[in-house]
C-alpha atoms as a PDB file:
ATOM      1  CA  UNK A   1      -2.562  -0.509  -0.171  1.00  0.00           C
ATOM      2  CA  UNK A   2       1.258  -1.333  -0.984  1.00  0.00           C
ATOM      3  CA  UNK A   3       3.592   0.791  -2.696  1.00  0.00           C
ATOM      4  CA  UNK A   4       7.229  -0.249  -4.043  1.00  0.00           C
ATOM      5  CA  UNK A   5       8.851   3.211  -3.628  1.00  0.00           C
ATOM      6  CA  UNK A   6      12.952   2.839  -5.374  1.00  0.00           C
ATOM      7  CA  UNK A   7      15.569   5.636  -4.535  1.00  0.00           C
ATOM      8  CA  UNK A   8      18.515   5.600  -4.102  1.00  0.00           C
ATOM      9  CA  UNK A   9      18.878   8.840  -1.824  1.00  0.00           C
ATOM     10  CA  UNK A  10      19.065   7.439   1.279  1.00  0.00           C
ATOM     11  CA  UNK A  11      17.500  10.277   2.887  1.00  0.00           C
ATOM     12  CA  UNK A  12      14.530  11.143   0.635  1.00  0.00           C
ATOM     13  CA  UNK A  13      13.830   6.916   0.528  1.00  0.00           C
ATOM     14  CA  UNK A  14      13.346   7.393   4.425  1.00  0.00           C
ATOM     15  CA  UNK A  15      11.517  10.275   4.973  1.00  0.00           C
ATOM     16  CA  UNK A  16       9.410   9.677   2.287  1.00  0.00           C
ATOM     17  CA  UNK A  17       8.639   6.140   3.148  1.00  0.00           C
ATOM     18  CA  UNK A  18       7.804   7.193   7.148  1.00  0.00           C
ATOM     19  CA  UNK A  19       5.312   9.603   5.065  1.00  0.00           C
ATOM     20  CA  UNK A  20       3.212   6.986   3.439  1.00  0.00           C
ATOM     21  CA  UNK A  21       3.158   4.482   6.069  1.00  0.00           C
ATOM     22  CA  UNK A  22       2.159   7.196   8.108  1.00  0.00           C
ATOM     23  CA  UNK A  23      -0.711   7.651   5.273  1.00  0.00           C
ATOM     24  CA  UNK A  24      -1.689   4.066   6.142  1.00  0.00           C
ATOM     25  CA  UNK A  25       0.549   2.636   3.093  1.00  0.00           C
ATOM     26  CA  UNK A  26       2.460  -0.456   3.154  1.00  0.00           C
ATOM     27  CA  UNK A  27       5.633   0.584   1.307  1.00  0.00           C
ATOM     28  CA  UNK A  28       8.621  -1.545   0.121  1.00  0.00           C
ATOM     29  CA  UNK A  29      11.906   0.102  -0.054  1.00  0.00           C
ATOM     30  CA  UNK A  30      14.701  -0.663  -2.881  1.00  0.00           C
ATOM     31  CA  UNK A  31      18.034   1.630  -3.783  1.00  0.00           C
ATOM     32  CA  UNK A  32      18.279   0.504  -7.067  1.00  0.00           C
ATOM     33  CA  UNK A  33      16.525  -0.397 -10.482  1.00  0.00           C
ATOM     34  CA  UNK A  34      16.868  -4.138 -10.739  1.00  0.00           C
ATOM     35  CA  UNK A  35      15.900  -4.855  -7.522  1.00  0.00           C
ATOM     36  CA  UNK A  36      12.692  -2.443  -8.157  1.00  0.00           C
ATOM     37  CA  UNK A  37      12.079  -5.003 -11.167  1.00  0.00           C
ATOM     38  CA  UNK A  38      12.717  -7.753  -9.586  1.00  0.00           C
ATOM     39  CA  UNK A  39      10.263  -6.474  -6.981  1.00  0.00           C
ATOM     40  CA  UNK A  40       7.676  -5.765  -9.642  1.00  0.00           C
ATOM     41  CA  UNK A  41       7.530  -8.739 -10.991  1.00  0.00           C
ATOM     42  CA  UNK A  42       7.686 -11.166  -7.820  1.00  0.00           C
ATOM     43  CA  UNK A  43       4.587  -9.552  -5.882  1.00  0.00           C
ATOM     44  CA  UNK A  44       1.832  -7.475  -6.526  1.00  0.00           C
ATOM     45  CA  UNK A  45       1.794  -3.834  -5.898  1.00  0.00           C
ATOM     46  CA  UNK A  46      -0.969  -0.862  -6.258  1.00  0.00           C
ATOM     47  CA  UNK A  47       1.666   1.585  -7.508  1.00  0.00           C
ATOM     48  CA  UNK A  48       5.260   2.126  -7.702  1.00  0.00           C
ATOM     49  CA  UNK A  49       7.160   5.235  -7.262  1.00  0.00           C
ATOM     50  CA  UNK A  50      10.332   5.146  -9.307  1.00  0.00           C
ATOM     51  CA  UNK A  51      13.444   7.578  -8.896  1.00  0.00           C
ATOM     52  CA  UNK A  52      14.999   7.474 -12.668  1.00  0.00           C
ATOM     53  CA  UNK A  53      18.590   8.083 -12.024  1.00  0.00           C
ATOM     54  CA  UNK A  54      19.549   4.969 -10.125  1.00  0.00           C
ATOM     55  CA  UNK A  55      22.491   2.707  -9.764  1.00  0.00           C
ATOM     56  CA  UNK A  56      22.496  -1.256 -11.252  1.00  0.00           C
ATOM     57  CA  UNK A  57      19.363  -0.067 -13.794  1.00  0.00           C
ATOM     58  CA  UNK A  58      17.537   3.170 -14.121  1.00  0.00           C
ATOM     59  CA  UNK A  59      13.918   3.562 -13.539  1.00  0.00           C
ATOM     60  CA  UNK A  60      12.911   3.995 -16.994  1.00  0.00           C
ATOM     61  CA  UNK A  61      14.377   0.590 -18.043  1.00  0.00           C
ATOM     62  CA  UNK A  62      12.738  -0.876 -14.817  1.00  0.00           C
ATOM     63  CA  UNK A  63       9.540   0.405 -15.916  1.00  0.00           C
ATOM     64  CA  UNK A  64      10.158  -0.855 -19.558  1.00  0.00           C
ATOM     65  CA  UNK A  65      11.432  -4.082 -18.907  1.00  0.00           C
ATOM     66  CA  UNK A  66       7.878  -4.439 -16.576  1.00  0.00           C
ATOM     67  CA  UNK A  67       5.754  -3.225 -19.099  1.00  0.00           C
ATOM     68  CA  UNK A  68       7.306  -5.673 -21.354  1.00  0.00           C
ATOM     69  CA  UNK A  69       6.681  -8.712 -19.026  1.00  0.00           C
ATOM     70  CA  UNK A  70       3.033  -7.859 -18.646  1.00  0.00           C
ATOM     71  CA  UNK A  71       2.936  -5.937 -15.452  1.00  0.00           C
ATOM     72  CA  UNK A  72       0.291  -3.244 -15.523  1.00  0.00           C
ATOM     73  CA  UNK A  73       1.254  -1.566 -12.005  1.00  0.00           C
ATOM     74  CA  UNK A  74       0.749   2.431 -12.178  1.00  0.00           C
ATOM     75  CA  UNK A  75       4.100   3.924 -11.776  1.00  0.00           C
ATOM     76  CA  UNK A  76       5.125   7.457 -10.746  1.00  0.00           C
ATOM     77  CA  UNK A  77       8.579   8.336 -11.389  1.00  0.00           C
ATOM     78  CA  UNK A  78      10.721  10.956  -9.377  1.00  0.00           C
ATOM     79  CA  UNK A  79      13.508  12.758 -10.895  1.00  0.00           C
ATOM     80  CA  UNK A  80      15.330  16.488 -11.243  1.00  0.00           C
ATOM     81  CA  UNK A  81      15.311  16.826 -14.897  1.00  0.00           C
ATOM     82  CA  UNK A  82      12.102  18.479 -16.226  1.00  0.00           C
ATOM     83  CA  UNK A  83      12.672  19.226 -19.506  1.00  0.00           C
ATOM     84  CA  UNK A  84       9.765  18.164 -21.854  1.00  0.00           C
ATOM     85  CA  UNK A  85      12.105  15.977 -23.690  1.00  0.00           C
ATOM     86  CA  UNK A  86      12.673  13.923 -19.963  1.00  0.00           C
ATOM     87  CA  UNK A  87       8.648  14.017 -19.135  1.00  0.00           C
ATOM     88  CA  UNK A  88       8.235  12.553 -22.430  1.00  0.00           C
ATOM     89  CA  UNK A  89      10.420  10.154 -22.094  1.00  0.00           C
ATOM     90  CA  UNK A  90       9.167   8.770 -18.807  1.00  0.00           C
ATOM     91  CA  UNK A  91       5.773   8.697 -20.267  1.00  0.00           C
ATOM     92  CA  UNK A  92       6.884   6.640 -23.285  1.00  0.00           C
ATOM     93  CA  UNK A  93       8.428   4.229 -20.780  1.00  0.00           C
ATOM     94  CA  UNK A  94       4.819   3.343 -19.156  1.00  0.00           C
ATOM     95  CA  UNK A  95       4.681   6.192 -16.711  1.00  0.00           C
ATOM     96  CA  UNK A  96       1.550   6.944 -15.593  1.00  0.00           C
ATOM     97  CA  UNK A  97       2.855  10.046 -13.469  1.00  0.00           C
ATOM     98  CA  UNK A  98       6.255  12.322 -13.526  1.00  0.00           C
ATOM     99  CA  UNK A  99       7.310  14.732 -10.460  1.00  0.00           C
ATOM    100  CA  UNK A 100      10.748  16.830 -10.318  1.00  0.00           C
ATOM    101  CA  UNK A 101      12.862  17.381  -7.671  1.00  0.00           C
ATOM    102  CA  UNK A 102      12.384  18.669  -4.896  1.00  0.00           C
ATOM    103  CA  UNK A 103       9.357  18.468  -4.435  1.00  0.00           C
ATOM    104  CA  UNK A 104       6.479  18.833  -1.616  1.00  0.00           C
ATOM    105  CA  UNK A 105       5.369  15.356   0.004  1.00  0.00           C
ATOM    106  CA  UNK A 106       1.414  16.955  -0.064  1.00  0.00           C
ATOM    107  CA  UNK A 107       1.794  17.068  -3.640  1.00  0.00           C
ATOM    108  CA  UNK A 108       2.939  13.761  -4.101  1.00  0.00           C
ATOM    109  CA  UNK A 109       0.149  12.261  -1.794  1.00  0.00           C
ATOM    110  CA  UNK A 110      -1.996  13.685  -4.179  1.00  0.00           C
ATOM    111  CA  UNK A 111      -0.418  12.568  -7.061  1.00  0.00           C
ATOM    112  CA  UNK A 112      -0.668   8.924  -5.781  1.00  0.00           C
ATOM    113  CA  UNK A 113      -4.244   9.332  -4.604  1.00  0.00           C
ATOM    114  CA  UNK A 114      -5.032  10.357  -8.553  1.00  0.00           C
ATOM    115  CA  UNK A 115      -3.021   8.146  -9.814  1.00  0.00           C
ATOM    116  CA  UNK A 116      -4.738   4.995  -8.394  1.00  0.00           C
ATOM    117  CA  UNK A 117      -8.268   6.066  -8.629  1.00  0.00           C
ATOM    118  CA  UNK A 118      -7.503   6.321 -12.285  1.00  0.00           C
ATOM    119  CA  UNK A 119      -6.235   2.924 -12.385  1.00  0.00           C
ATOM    120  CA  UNK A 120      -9.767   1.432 -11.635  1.00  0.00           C
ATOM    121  CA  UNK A 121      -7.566  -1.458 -10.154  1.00  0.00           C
ATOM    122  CA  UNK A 122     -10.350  -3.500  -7.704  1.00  0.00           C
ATOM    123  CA  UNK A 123      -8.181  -2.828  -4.488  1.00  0.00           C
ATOM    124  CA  UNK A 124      -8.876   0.816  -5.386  1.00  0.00           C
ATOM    125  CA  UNK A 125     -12.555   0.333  -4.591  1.00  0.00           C
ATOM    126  CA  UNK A 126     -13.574   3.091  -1.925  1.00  0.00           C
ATOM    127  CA  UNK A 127     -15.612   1.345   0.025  1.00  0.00           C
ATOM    128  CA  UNK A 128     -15.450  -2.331   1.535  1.00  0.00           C
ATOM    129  CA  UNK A 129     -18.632  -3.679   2.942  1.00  0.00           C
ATOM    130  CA  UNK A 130     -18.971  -7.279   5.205  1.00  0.00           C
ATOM    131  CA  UNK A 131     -21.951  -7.981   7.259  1.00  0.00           C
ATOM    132  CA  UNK A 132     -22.539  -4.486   8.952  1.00  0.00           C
ATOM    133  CA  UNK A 133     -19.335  -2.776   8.763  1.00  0.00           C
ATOM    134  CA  UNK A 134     -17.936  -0.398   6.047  1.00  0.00           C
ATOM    135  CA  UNK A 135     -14.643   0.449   5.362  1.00  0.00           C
ATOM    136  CA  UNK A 136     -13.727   3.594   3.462  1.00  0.00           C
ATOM    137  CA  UNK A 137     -10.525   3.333   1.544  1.00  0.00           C
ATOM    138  CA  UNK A 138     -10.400   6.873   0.467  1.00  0.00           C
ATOM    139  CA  UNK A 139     -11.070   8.740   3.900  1.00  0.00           C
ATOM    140  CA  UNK A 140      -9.739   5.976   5.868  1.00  0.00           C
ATOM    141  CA  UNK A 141     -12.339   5.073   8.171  1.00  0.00           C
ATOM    142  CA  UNK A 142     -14.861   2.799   9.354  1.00  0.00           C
ATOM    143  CA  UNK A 143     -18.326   1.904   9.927  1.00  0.00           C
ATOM    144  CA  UNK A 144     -20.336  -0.310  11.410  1.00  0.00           C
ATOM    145  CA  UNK A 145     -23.897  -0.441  11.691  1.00  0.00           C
ATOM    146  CA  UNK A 146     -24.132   3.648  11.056  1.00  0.00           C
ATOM    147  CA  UNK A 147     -21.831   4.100  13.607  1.00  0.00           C
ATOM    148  CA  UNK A 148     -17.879   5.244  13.397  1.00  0.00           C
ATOM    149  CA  UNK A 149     -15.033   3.453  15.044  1.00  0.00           C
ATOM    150  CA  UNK A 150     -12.704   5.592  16.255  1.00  0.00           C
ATOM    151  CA  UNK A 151      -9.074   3.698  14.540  1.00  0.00           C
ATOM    152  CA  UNK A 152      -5.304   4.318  15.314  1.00  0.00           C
ATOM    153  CA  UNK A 153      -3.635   4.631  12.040  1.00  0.00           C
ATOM    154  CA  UNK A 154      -2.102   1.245  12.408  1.00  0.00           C
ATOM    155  CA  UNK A 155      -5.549  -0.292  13.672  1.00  0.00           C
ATOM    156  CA  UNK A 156      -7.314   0.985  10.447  1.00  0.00           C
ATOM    157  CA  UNK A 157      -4.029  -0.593   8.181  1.00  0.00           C
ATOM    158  CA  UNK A 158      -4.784  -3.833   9.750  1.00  0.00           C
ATOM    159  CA  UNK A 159      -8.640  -3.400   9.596  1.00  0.00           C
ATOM    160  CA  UNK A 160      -8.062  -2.293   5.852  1.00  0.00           C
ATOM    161  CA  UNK A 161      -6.098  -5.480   4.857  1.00  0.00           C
ATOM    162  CA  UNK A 162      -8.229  -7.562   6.599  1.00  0.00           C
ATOM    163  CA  UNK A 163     -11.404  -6.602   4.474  1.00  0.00           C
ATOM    164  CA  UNK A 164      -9.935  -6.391   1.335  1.00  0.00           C
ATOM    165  CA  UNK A 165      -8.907 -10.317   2.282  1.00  0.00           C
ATOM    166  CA  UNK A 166     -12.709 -10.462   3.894  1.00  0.00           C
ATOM    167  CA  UNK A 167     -12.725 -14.799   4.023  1.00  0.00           C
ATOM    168  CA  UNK A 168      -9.295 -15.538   3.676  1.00  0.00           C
ATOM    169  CA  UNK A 169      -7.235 -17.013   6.764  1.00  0.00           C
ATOM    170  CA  UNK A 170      -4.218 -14.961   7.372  1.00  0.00           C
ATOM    171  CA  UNK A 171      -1.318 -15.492   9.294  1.00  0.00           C
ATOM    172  CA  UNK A 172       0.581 -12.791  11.417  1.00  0.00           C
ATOM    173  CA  UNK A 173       3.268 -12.965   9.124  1.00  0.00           C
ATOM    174  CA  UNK A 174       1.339 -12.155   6.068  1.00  0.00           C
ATOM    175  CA  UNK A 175      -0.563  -9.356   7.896  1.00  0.00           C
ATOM    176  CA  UNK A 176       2.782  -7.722   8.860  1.00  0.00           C
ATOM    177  CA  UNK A 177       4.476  -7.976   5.213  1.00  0.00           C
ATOM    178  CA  UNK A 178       0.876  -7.141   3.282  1.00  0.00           C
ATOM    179  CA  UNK A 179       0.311  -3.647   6.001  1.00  0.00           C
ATOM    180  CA  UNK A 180       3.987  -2.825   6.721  1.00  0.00           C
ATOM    181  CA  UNK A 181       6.180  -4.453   3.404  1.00  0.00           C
ATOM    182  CA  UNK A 182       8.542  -7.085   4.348  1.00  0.00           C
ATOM    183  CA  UNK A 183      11.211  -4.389   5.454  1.00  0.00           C
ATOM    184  CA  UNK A 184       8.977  -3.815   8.493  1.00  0.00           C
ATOM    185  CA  UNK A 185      11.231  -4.972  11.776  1.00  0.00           C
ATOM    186  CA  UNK A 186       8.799  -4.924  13.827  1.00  0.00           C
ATOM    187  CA  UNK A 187       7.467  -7.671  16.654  1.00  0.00           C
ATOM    188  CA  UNK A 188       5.177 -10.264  15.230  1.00  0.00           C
ATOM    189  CA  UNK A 189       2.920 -10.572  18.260  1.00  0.00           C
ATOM    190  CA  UNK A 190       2.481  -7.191  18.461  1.00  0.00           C
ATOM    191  CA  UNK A 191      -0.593  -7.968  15.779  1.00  0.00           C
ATOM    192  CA  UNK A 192      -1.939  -9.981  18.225  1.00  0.00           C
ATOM    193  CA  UNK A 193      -2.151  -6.658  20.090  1.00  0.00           C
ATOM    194  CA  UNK A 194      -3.808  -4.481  17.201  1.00  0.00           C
ATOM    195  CA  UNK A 195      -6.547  -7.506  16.509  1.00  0.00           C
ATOM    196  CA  UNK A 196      -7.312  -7.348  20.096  1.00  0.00           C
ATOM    197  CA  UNK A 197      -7.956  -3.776  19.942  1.00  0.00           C
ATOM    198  CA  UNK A 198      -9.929  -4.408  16.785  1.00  0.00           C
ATOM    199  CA  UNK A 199     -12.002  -6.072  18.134  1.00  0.00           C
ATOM    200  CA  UNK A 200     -12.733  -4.305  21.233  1.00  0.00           C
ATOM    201  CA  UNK A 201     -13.636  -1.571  19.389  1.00  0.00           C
ATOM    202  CA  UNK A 202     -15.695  -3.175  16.340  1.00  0.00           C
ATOM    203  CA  UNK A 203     -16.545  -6.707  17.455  1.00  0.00           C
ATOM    204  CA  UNK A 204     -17.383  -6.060  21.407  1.00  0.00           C
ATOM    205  CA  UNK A 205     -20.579  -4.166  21.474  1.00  0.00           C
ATOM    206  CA  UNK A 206     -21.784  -6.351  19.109  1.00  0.00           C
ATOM    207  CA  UNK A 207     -23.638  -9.381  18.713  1.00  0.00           C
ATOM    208  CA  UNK A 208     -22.299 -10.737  15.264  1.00  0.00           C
ATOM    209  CA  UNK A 209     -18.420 -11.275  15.556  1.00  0.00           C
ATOM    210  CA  UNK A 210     -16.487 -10.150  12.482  1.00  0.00           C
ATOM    211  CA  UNK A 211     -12.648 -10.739  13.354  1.00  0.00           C
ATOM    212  CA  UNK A 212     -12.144 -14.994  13.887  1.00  0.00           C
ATOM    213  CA  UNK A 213      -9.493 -16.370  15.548  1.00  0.00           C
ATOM    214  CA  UNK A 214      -7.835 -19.825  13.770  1.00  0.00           C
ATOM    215  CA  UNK A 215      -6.123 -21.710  15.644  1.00  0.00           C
ATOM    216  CA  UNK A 216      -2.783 -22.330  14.486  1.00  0.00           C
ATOM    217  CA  UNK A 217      -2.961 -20.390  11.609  1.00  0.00           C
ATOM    218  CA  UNK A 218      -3.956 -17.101  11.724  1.00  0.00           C
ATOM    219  CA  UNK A 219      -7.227 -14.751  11.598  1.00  0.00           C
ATOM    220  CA  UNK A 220      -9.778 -14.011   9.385  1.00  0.00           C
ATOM    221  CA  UNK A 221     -12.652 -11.354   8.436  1.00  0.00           C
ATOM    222  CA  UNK A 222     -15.971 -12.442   7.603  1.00  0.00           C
ATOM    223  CA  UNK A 223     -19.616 -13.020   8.472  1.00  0.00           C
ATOM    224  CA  UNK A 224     -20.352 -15.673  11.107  1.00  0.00           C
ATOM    225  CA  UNK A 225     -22.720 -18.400   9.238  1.00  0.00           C
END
């Protein structure tokens, strides 16, 4: 699942970032509101997380002007006023969440977790299912034919994008941006690495090969014919 998370705290953008992705979220990072708008309307995004007090536009005129072009993403916004008149406000503005500062990192896992569940959005879905194998969104796990595959986190991220795209060719590059965010600096063959793994794991044992390499272009997730 990707997240656009916009703050402008250098600090609290980084740790809490780390955080997610080490929840198994893709996360985009922006310091400021227009490029968090510009963000929201270029690519599509399970949630945002939105700091209001920013520099270049504030979050609650990013989330307005969004609304306002149609997008429907679930945002939570982040800020240190909590008066009711301020909660309010960020509700009016297409909020579908509001947390003060500081706050706990647990609590707003949990926030996000509710947050998309009550979207009903179709990448919300708990559980995946191809062929024999079942991937559980929610606790983050899968399996196949009744049995478990034990998954680093960034094996299952992989694993998780790759059934959600179930039929789809993908290339290395769009498996990096659509697990990591296009911040990510890490080394492209290095998913070369994780798919192998994959499919010792899930594809080895097994007669019926789920992960496909194609030539050229990529890999793909789906039932041999």
């Amino acid at each position: 699942m990707r997240i656009l998370f916009a703050e402008d705290d250098s600090a609290i953008r980084s740790s809490v970032s780390r955080m997610l992705r080490a929840n198994t979220y893709a996360v985009d990072e922006v310091d400021n509101g227009a490029d968090a708008l510009d963000y929201l309307l270029s690519a599509p995004y399970d949630l945002a997380i939105l700091d209001v007090m920013m520099p270049k536009m504030d979050g609650l005129t990013a989330a307005k002007k969004a609304r306002a072009a149609g997008n429907r993403t679930p945002i939570i916004f982040l800020t240190a006023k909590d008066a009711l008149e301020d909660r309010l406000n960020g509700l009016y503005a297409g909020a579908d969440d509001y947390i003060t500062k500081p706050f706990a990192f647990e609590e707003l896992l949990a926030r996000v977790h509710v947050v998309m569940r009550r979207s009903g959005a179709p990448a919300l879905t708990d559980e995946i299912t191809v062929s024999d194998l079942t991937v559980n969104t929610r606790m983050k796990k899968a399996v196949r034919a009744g049995k478990e595959i034990p998954l680093t986190g960034r094996e299952y991220a992989i694993l998780e994008y790759l059934i959600k795209n179930a039929g789809a060719v993908l290339s290395r590059e769009q498996i990096q941006n659509g697990v990591w965010g296009y911040d990510y600096e890490g080394v492209s063959n290095m998913i070369d690495v994780y798919i192998r793994n994959l499919r010792k794991k899930m594809d080895e044992d097994f007669d019926k090969k789920l992960i496909h390499t194609i030539r050229f272009l990529g890999y793909v997730l789906r039932e041999e014919a």
